[in-house]
C-alpha atoms as a PDB file:
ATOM      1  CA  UNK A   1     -16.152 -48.108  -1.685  1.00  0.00           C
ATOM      2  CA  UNK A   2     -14.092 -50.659   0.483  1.00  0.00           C
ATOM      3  CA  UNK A   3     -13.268 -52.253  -2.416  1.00  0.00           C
ATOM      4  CA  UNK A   4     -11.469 -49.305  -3.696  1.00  0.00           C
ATOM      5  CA  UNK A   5     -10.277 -48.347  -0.424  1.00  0.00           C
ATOM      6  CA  UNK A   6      -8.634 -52.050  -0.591  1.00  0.00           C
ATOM      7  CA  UNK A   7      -7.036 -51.071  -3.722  1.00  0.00           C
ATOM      8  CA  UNK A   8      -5.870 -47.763  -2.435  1.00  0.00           C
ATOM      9  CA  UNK A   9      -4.235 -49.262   0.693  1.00  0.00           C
ATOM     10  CA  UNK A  10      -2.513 -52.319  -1.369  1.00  0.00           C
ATOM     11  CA  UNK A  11      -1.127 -49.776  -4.082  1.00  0.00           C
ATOM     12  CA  UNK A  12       0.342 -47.891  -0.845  1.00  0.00           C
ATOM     13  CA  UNK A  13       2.140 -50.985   0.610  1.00  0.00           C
ATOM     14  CA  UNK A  14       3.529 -52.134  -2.754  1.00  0.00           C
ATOM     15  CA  UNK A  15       4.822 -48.480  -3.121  1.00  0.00           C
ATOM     16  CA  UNK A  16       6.610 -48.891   0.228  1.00  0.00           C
ATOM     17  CA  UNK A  17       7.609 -51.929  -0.013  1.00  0.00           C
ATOM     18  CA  UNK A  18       9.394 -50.762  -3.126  1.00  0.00           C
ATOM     19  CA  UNK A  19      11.018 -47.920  -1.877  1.00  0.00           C
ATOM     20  CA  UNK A  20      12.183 -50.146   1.537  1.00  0.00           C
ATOM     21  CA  UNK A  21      13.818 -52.236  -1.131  1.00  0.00           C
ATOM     22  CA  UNK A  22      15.663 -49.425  -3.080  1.00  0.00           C
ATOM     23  CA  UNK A  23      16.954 -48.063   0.464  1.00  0.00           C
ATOM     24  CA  UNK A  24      18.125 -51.148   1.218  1.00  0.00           C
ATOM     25  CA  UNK A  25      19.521 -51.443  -2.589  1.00  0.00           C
ATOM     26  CA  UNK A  26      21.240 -47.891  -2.335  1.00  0.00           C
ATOM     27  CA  UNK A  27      22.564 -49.149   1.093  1.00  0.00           C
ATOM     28  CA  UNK A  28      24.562 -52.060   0.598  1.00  0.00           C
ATOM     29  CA  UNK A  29      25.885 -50.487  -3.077  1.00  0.00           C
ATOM     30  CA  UNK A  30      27.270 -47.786  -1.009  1.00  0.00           C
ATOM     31  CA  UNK A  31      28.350 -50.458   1.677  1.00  0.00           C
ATOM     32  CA  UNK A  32      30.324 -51.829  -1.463  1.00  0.00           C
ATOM     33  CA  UNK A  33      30.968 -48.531  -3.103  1.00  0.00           C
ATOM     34  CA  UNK A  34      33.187 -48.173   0.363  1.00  0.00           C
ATOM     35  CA  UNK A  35      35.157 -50.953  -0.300  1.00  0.00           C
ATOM     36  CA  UNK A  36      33.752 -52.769   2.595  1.00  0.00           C
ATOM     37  CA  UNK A  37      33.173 -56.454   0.983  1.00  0.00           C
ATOM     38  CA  UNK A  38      32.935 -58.566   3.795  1.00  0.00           C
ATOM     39  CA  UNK A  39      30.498 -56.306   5.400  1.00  0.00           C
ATOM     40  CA  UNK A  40      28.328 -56.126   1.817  1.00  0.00           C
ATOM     41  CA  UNK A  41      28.722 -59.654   1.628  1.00  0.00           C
ATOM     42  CA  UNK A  42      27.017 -59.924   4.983  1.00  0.00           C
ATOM     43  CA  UNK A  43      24.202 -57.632   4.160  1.00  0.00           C
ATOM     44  CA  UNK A  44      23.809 -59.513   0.763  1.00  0.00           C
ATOM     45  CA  UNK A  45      23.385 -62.877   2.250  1.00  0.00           C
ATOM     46  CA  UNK A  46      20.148 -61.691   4.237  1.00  0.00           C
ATOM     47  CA  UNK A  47      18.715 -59.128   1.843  1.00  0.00           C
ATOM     48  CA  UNK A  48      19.197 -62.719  -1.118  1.00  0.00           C
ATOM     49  CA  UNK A  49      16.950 -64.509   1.984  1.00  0.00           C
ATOM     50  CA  UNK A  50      14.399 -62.035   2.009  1.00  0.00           C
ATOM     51  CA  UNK A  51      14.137 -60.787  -1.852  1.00  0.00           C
ATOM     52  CA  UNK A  52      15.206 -64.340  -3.787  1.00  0.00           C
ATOM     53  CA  UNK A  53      14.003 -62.724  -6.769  1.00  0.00           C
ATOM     54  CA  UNK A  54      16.320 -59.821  -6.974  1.00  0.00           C
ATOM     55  CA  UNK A  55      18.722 -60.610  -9.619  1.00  0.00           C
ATOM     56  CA  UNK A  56      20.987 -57.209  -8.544  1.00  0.00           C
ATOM     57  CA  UNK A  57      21.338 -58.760  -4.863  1.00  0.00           C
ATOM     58  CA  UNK A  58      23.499 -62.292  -6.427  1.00  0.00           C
ATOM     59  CA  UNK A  59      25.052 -59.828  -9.356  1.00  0.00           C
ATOM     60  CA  UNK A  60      26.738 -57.595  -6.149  1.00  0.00           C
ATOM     61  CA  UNK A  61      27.543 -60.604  -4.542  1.00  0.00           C
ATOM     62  CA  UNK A  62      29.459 -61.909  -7.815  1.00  0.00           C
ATOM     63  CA  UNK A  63      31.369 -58.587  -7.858  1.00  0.00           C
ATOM     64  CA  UNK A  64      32.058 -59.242  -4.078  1.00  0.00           C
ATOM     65  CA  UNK A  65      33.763 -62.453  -4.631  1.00  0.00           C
ATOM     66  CA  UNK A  66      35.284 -61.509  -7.652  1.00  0.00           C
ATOM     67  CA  UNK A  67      36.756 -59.178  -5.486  1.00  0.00           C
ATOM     68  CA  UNK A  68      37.731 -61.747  -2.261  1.00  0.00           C
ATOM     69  CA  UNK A  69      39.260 -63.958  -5.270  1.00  0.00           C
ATOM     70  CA  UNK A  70      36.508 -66.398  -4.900  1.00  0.00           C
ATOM     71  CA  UNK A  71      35.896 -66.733  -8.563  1.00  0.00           C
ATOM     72  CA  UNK A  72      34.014 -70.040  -8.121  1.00  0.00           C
ATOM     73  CA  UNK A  73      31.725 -68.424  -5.456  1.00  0.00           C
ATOM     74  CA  UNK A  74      31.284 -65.331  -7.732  1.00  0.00           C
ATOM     75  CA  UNK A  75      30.860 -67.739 -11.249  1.00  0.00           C
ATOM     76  CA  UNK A  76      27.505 -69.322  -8.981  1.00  0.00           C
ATOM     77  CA  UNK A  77      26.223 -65.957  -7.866  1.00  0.00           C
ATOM     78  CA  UNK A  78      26.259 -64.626 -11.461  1.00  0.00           C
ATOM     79  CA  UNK A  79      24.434 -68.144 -12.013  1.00  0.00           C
ATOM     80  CA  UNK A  80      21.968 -67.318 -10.471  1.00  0.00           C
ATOM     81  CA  UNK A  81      21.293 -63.597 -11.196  1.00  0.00           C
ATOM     82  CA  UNK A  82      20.578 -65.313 -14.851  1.00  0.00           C
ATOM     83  CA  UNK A  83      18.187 -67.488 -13.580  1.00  0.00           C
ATOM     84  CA  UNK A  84      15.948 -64.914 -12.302  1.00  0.00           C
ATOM     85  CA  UNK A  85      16.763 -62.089 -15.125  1.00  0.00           C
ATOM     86  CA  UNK A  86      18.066 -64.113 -18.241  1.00  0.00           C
ATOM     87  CA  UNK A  87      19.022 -60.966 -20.173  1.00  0.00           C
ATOM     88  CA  UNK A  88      21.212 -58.939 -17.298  1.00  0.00           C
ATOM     89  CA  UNK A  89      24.037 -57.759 -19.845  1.00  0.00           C
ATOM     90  CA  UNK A  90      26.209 -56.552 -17.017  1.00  0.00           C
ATOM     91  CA  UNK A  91      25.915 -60.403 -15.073  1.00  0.00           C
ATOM     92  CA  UNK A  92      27.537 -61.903 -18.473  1.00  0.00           C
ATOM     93  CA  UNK A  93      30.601 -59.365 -18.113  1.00  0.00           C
ATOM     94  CA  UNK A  94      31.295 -59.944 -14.842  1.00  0.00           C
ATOM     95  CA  UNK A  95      31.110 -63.615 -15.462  1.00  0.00           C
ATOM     96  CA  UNK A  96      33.703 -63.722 -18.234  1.00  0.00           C
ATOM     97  CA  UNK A  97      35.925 -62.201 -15.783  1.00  0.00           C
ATOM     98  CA  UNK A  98      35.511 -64.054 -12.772  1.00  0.00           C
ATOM     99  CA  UNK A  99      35.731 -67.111 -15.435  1.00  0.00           C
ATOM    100  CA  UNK A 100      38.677 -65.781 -17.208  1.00  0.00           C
ATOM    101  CA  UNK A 101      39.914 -65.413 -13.319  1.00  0.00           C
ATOM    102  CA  UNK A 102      39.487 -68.879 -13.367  1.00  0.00           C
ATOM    103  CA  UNK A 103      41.361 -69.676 -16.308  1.00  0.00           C
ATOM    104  CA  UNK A 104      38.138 -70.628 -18.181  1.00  0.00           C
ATOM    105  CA  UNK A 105      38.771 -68.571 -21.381  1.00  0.00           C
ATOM    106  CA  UNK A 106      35.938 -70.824 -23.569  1.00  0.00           C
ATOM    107  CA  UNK A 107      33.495 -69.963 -21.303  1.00  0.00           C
ATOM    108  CA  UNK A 108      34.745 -66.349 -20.565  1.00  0.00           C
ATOM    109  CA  UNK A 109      34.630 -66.071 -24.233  1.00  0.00           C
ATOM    110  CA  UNK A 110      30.733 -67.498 -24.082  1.00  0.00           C
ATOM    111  CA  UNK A 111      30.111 -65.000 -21.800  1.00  0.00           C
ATOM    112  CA  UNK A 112      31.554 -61.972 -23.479  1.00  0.00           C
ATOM    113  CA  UNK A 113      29.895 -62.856 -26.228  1.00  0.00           C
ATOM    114  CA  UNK A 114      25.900 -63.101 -24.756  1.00  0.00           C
ATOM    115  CA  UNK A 115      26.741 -59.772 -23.532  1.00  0.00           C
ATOM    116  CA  UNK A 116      27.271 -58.515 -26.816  1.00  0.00           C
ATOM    117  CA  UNK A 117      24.321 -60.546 -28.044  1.00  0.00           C
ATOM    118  CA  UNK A 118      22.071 -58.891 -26.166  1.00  0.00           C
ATOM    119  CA  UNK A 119      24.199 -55.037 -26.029  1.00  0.00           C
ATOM    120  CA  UNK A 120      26.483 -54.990 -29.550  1.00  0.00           C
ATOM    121  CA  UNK A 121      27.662 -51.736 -27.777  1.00  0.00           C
ATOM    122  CA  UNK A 122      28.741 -52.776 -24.827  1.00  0.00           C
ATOM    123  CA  UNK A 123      32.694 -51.255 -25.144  1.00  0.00           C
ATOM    124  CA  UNK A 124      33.411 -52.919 -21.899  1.00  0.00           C
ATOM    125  CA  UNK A 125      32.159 -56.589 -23.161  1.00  0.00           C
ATOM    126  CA  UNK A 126      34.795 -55.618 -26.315  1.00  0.00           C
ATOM    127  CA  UNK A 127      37.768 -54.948 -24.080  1.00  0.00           C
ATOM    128  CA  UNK A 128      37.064 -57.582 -22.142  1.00  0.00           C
ATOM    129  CA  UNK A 129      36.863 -60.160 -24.992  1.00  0.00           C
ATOM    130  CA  UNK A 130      40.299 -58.648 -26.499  1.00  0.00           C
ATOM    131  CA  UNK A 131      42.167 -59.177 -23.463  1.00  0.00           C
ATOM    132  CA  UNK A 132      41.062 -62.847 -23.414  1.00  0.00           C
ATOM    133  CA  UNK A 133      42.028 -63.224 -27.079  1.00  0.00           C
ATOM    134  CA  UNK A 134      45.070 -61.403 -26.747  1.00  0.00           C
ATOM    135  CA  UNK A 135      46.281 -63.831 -24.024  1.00  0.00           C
ATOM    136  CA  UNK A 136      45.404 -66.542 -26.459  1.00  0.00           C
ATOM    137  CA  UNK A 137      47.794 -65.332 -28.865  1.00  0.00           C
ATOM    138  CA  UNK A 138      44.455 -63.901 -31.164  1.00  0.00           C
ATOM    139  CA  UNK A 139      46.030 -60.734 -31.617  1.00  0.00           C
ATOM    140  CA  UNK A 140      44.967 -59.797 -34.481  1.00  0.00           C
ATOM    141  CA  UNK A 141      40.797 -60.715 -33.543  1.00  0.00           C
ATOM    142  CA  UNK A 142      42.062 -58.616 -30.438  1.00  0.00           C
ATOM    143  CA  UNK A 143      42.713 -55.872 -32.101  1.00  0.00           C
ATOM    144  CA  UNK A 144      39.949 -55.696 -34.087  1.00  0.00           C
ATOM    145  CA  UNK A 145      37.734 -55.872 -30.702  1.00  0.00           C
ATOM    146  CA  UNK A 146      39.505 -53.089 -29.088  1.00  0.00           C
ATOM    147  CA  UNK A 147      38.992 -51.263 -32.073  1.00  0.00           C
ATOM    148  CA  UNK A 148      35.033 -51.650 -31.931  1.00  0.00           C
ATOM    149  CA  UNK A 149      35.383 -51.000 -28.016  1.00  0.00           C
ATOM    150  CA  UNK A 150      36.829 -47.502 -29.256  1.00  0.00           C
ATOM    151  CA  UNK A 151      34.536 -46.838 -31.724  1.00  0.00           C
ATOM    152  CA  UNK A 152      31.879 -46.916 -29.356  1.00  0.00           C
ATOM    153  CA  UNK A 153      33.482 -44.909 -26.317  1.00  0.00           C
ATOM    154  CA  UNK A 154      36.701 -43.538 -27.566  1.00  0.00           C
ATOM    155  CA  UNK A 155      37.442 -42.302 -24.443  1.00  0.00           C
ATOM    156  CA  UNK A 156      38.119 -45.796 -22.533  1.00  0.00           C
ATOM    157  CA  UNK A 157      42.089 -45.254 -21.747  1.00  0.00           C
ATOM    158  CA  UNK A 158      42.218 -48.733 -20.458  1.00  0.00           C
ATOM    159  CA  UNK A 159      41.023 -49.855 -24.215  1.00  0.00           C
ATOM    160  CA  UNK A 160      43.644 -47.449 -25.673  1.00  0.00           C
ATOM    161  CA  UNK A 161      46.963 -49.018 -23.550  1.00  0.00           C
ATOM    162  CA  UNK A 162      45.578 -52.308 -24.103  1.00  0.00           C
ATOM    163  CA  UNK A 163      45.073 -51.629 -28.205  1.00  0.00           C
ATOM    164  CA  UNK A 164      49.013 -50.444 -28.071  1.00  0.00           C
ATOM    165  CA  UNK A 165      49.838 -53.322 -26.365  1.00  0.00           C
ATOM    166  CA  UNK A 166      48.907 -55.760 -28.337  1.00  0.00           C
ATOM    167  CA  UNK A 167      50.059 -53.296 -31.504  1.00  0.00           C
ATOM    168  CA  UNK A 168      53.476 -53.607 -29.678  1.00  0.00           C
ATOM    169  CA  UNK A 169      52.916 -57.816 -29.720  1.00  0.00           C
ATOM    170  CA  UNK A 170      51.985 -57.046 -33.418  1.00  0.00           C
ATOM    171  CA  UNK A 171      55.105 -54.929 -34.269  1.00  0.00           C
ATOM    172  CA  UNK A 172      52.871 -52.935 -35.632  1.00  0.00           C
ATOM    173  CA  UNK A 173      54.801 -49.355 -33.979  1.00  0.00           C
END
C-alpha cells in the first residue's frame, strides 16, 4: 500500500508541476501578447534557467529579439529551441525571418523550406519563402509559392497584396 500511495503522491506532483509550468507559460505569452518585450524577455531568461528543456521558452525569446531587432540574438534562441525539439515547424519560420532580417536569404531559404518539410501546408512558410524569392528577382518561383500559400488559406490578405505585387513586377495586370 505505500508503494501505491508513493505512486499516487508522485503522479500528484508531476500534475502540478505541469500545470505551475503552463501558468507560468500562459503568463509570459500574455506578458508578450502585451507588447511588453523587455519585460518577457526578463521573465524568459529565468523561466530558460529553470525549465532548459522547454523548447517554447527560447522560441518566445526568438520572437522577442526578432522584435528588439536583435536578429543574431533571436537566430541563437531559435538554435536552440531545435536542439531540444528538432521538428518545431513554427521555430524554422521564425528563423527564416530573423535570417532573412539578417540578410541571410540561403539560409532563410533553408529554413522555409524544413518548415515545409515537416508541414507542406504551412501557408505562412509559403509566403514567407515568396517574399525571399521575390526580393531575389525569382518572381516567377514567387508566384507560384504565393499561389500554394492561397490554396491552402485563401483568406491570407497579406499573401493576396504580396501575389499582386509581384504580378505588378511581372506585368502580368
Amino acid at each position: 500500500e505505500f508503494n501505491q500511495l508513493d505512486k499516487l503522491l508522485a503522479a500528484s506532483l508531476e500534475k502540478n508541476n505541469l500545470t505551475s509550468l503552463q501558468v507560468e507559460t500562459d503568463s509570459v505569452l500574455a506578458l508578450y501578447s502585451a507588447g511588453q518585450v523587455k519585460e518577457t524577455l526578463n521573465v524568459l531568461k529565468e523561466l530558460q534557467a529553470r525549465h532548459p528543456e522547454v523548447a517554447e521558452f527560447y522560441n518566445l525569446a526568438g520572437a522577442c529579439f526578432t522584435d528588439l531587432g536583435q536578429s543574431d540574438e533571436a537566430v541563437k534562441n531559435y538554435q536552440q529551441a531545435l536542439r531540444i525539439n528538432p521538428d518545431y515547424v513554427e521555430v524554422y519560420c521564425n528563423m527564416g525571418v530573423a535570417f532573412k532580417d539578417l540578410g541571410l536569404f540561403d539560409e532563410a531559404i533553408k529554413s522555409f523550406n524544413k518548415a515545409l518539410e515537416i508541414k507542406p501546408d504551412y501557408a505562412e512558410a509559403y509566403n514567407n519563402l515568396a517574399l525571399i524569392l521575390s526580393e531575389l528577382g525569382q518572381l516567377n518561383t514567387a508566384v507560384k509559392n504565393y499561389k500554394k500559400a492561397l490554396s491552402i488559406q485563401p483568406d491570407l490578405s497579406e499573401v493576396h497584396y504580396n501575389l499582386g505585387n509581384a504580378l505588378k513586377k511581372l506585368r502580368q495586370l
